[in-house]
Protein backbone atom coordinates (compact mmCIF):
# COMPACT_ATOMS: atom_id res chain seq x y z
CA UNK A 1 135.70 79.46 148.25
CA UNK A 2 131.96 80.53 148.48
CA UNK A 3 133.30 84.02 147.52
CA UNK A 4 134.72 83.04 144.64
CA UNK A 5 131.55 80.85 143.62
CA UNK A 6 129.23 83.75 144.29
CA UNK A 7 131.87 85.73 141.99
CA UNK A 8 131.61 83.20 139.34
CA UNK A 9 128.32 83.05 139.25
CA UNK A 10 127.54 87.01 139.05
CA UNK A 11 129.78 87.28 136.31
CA UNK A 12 128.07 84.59 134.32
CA UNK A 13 125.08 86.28 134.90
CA UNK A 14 126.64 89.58 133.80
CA UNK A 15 128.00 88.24 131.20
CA UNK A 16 124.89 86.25 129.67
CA UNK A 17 122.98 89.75 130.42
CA UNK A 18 125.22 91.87 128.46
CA UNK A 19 125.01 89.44 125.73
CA UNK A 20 121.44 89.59 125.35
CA UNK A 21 121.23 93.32 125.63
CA UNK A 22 124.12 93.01 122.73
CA UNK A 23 121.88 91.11 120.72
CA UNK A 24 118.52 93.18 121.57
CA UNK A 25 120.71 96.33 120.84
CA UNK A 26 122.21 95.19 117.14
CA UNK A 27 118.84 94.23 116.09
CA UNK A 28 117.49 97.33 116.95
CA UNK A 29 119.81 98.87 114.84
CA UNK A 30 119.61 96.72 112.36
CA UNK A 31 115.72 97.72 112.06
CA UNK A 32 116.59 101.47 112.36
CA UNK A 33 118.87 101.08 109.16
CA UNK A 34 116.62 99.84 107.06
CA UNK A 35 115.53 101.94 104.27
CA UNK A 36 111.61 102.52 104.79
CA UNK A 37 111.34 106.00 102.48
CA UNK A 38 112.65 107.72 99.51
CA UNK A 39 113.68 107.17 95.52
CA UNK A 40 114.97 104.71 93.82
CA UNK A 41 116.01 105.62 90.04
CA UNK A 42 116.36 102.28 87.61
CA UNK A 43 118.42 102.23 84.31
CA UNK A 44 117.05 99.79 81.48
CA UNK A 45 118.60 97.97 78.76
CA UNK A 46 116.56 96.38 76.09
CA UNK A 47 118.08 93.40 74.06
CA UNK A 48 116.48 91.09 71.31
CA UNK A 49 118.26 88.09 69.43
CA UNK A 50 114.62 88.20 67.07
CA UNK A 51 115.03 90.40 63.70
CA UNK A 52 110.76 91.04 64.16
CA UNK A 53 111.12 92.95 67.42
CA UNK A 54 114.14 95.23 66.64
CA UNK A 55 111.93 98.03 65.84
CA UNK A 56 110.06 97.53 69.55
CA UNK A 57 113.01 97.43 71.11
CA UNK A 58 114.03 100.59 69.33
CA UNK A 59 111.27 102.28 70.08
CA UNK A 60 111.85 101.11 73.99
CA UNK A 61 115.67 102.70 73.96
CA UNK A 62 115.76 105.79 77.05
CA UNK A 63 113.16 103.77 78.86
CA UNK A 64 113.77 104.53 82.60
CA UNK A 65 111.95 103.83 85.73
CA UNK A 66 111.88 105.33 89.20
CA UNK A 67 110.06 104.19 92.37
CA UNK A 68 108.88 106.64 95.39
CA UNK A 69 107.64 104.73 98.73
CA UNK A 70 107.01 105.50 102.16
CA UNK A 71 104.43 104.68 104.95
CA UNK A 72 103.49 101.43 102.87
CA UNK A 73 102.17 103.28 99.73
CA UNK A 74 104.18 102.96 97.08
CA UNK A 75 104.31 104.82 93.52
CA UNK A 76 106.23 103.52 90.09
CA UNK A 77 107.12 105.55 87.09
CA UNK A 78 107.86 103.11 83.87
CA UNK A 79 108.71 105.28 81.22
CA UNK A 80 108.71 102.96 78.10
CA UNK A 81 110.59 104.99 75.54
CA UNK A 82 108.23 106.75 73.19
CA UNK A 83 106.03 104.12 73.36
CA UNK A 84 103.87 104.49 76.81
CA UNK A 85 104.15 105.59 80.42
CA UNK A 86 102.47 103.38 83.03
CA UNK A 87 102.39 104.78 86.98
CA UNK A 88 101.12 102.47 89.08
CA UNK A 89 99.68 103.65 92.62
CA UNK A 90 99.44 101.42 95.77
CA UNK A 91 98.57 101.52 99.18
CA UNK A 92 98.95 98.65 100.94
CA UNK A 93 97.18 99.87 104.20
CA UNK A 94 93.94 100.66 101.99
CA UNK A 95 94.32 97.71 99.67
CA UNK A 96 93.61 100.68 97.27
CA UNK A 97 94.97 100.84 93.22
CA UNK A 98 95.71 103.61 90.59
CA UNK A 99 97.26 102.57 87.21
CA UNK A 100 97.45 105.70 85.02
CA UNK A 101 98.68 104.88 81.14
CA UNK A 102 99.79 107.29 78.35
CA UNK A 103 101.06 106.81 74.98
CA UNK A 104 99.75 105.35 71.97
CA UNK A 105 96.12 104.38 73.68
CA UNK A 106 95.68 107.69 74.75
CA UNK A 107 95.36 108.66 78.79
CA UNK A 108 93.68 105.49 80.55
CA UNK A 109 93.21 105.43 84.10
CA UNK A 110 91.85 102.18 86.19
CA UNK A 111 91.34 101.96 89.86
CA UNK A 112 91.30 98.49 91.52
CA UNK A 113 92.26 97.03 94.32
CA UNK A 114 94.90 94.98 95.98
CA UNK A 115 92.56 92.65 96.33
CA UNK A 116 90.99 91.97 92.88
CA UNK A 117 94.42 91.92 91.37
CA UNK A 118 95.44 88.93 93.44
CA UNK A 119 92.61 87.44 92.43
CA UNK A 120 93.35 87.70 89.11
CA UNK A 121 96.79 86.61 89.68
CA UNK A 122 95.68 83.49 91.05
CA UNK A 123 93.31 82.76 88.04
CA UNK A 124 95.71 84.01 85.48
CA UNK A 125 99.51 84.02 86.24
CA UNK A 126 102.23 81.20 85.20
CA UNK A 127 103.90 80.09 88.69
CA UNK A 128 107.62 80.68 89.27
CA UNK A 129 109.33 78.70 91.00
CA UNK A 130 111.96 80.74 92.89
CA UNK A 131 115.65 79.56 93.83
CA UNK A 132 117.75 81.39 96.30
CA UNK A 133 120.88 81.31 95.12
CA UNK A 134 124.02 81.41 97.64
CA UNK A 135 125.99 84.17 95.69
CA UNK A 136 125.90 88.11 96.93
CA UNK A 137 127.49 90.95 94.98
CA UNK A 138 127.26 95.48 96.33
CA UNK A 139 125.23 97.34 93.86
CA UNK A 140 125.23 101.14 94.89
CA UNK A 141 126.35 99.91 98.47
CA UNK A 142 124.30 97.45 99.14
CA UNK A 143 124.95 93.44 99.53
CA UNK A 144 122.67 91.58 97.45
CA UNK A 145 121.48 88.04 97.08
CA UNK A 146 120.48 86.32 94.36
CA UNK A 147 117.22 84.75 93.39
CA UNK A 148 115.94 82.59 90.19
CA UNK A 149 112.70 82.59 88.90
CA UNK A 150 111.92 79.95 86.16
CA UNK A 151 108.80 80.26 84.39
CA UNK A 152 106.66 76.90 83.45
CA UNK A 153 108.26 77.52 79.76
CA UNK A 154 111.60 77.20 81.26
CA UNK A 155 112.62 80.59 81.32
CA UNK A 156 114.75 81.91 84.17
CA UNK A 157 114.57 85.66 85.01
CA UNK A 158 117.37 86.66 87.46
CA UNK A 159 117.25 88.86 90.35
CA UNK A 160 119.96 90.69 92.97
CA UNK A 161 117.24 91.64 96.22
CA UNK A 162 118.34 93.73 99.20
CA UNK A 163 117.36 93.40 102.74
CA UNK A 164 118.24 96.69 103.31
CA UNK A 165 115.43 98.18 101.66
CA UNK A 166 111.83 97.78 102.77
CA UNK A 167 109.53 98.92 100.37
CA UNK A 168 105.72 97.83 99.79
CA UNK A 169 105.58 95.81 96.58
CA UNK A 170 102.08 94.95 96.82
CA UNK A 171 100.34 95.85 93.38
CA UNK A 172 103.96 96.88 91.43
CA UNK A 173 104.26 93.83 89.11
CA UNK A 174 108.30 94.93 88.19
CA UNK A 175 108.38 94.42 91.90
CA UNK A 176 107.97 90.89 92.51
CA UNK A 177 106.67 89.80 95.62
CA UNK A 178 108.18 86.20 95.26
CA UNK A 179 111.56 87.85 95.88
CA UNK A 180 112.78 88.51 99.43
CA UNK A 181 113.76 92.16 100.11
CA UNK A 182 114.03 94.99 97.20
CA UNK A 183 115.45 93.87 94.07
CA UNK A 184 118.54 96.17 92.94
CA UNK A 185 119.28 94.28 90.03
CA UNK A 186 116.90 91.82 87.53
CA UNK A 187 116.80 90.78 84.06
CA UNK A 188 113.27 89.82 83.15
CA UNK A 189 113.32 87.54 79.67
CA UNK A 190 109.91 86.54 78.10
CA UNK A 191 111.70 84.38 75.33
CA UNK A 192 112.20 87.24 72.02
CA UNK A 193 113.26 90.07 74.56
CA UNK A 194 115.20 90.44 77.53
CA UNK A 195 114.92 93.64 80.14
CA UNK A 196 117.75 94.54 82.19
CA UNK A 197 117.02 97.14 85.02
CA UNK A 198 119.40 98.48 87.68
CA UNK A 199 119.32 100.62 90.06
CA UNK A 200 121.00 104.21 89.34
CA UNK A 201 120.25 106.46 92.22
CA UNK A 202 119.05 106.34 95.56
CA UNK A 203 117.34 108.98 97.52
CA UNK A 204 116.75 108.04 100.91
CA UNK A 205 114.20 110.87 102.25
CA UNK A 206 111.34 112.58 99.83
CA UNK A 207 110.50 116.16 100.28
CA UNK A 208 107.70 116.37 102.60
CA UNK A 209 105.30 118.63 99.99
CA UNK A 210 105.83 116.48 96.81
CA UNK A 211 105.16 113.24 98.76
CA UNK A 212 101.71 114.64 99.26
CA UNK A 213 100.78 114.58 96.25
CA UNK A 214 103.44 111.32 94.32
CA UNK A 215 100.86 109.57 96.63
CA UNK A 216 97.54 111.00 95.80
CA UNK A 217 95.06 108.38 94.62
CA UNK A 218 92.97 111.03 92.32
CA UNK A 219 92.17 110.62 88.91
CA UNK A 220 94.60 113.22 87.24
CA UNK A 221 92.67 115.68 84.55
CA UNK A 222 92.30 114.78 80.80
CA UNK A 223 92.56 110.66 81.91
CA UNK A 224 89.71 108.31 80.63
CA UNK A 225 88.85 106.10 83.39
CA UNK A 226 87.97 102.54 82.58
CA UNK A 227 88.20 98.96 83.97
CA UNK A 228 90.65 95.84 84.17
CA UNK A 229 88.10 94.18 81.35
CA UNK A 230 88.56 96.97 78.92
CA UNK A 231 92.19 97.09 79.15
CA UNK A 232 92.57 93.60 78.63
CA UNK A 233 90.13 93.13 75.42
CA UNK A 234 91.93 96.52 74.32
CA UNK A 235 95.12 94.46 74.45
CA UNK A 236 93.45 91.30 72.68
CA UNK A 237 92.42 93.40 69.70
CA UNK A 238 95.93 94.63 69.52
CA UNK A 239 95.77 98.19 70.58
């Protein structure tokens, strides 16, 4: 009888052991799996219900943008059709900033930080309030969630996040940092204009000599550097 206690007893003890090592084992996994480098390609589609901004959204068709991370810096590419192309530069590590702009205002370039930009956030930016929704669907082979953002206006911009995919979004304002995970799917409406963007492509390494530079915080030749104040009263004066 004691032999069989002692028996019982070893193999709950085994048992509760392998269970935990189980555990420890799939969430190491888990946290191998993620995605922590590489590309992500987005296709956009511009719609407008307003007769006033049909030529904008025109002039917005073929707009594409792709997003290179690793190491916590992360680098965006928003090609706006023939209007303007905006890269935006961050390092989370080094709180440091480049936003590079060409187009119709010329080459503009404006280093900030992480830092002053959530300041401004804080004095400037409508709230969201976000709702996570309890619906999933795969985009490119990956489950997403859904989230809701509503605006103080009332108007609700949709997003499809992954958990899969850990990239800094720290700085990248198409990356919203109210959203769990990395969004693989979201329609952003501002009331006369709606923005769908999905992703197209995934590349999960980058090639070890063109990530040197995708992340290089320089100043590129021919840009006019200037600051967060004279971008903004460029934009009041409707340049």
């Amino acid at each position: 009888m004691k032999c069989l206690t002692f028996y019982y007893t070893f193999n709950q003890t085994q048992m509760k052991n392998l269970f935990l090592s189980t555990i420890l084992l799939l969430s190491s996994l888990a946290a191998m799996a993620q995605m922590t480098e590489g590309h992500i390609a987005y296709k956009i589609d511009i719609t407008t219900d307003n007769p006033d901004m049909q030529m904008v959204v025109g002039m917005m068709q073929g707009s594409t943008m792709d997003v290179y991370f690793k190491d916590k810096t992360t680098r965006s590419e928003m090609k706006m059709g023939s209007m303007m192309n905006i890269t935006t530069l961050t390092n989370e590590s080094t709180k440091d900033v480049l936003m590079l702009m060409s187009g119709m205002i010329g080459q503009n370039a404006i280093k900030t930080t992480l830092t002053e930009l959530d300041e401004q956030k804080t004095t400037e930016e409508n709230p969201f309030t976000v709702d996570l929704v309890d619906e999933t669907k795969v985009i490119e082979g990956y489950t997403c969630n859904k989230a809701i953002l509503t605006s103080e206006e009332g108007l609700e911009s949709v997003f499809w996040y992954t958990q899969d995919i850990n990239v800094s979004k720290k700085g990248q304002s198409y990356l919203n940092d109210q959203v769990p995970g990395f969004p693989m799917q979201f329609e952003l409406n501002n009331g006369p204009m709606k923005m769908s963007m999905t992703v197209s492509k995934i590349d999960k390494t980058l090639d070890k000599k063109k990530s040197a530079t995708l992340f290089d915080m320089t100043i590129p030749e021919g840009y006019k550097e200037m600051t967060m104040e004279e971008l903004q009263s460029m934009g009041s004066m409707g340049m």
